[in-house]
Protein backbone atom coordinates (compact mmCIF):
# COMPACT_ATOMS: atom_id res chain seq x y z
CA UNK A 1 -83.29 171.91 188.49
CA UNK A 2 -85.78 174.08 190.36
CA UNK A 3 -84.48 177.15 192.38
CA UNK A 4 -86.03 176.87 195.59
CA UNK A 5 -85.40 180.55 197.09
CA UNK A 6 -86.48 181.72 193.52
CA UNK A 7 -89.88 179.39 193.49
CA UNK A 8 -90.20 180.91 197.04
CA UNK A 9 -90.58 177.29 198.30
CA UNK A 10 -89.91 176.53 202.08
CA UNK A 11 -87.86 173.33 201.27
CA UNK A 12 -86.86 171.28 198.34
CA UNK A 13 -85.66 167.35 198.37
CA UNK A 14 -83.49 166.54 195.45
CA UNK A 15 -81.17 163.11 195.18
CA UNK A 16 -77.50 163.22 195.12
CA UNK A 17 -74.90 165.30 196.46
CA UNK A 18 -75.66 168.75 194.22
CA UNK A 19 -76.46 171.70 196.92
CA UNK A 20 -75.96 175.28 196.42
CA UNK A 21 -73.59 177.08 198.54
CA UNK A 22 -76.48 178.63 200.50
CA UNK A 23 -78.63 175.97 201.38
CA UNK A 24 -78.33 173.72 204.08
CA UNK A 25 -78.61 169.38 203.36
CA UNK A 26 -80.62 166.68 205.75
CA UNK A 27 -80.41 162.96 204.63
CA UNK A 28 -84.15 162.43 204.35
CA UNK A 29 -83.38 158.67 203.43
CA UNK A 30 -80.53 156.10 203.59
CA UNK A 31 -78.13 155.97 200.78
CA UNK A 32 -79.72 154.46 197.43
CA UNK A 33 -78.49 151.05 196.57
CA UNK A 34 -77.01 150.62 192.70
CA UNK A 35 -77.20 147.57 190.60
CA UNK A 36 -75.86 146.93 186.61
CA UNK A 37 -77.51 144.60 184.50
CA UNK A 38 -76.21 143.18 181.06
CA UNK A 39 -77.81 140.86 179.39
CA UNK A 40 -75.50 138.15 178.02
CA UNK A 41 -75.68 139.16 174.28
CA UNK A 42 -74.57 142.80 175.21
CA UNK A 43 -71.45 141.42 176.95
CA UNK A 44 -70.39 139.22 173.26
CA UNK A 45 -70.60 142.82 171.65
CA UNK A 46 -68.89 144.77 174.60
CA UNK A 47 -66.37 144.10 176.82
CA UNK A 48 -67.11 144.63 180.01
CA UNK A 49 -65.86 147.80 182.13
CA UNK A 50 -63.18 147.66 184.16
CA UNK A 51 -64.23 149.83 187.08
CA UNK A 52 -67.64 151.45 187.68
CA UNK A 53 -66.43 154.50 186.44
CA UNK A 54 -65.69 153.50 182.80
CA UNK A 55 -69.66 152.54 182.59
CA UNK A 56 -70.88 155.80 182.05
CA UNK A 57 -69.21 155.67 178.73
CA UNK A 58 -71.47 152.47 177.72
CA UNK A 59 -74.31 151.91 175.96
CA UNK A 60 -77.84 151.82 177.70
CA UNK A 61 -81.05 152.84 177.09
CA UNK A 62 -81.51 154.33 180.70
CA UNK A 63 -80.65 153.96 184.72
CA UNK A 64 -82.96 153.46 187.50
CA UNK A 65 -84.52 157.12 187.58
CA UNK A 66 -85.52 156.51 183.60
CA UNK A 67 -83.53 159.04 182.45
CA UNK A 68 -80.60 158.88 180.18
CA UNK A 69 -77.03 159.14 181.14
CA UNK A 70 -74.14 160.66 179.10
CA UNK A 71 -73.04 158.17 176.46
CA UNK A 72 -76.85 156.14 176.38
CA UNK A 73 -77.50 154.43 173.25
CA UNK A 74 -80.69 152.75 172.40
């Protein structure tokens, strides 16, 4: 992540809810909606989580952004 005040930048736009303690946050956008896909041969292999919370420890090859999240498996 780019330091802003560092980069002497005027403003920075980053997604999600990480801010420094300094800095000041504007909703530039409504909230992003979030959708899971499994294909049907994944689901014979793996059960299914049972909250969205428990998916992070799945395998994937990536989420919406394209990168990786912790516990993505190709």
């Amino acid at each position: 992540m780019t330091d802003v005040l560092a980069g002497r930048y005027d403003a920075g736009i980053r997604l999600g809810e990480r801010l420094e303690k300094d800095m000041i946050a504007l909703a530039v956008r409504p909230p992003l909606r979030v959708a899971v896909k499994v294909s049907p041969g994944c689901l014979s292999d793996y059960p299914s989580a049972p909250e969205s919370a428990a998916l992070t420890a799945h395998r994937r090859v990536a989420c919406g952004d394209g990168h990786a999240r912790p516990g993505a498996g190709v």
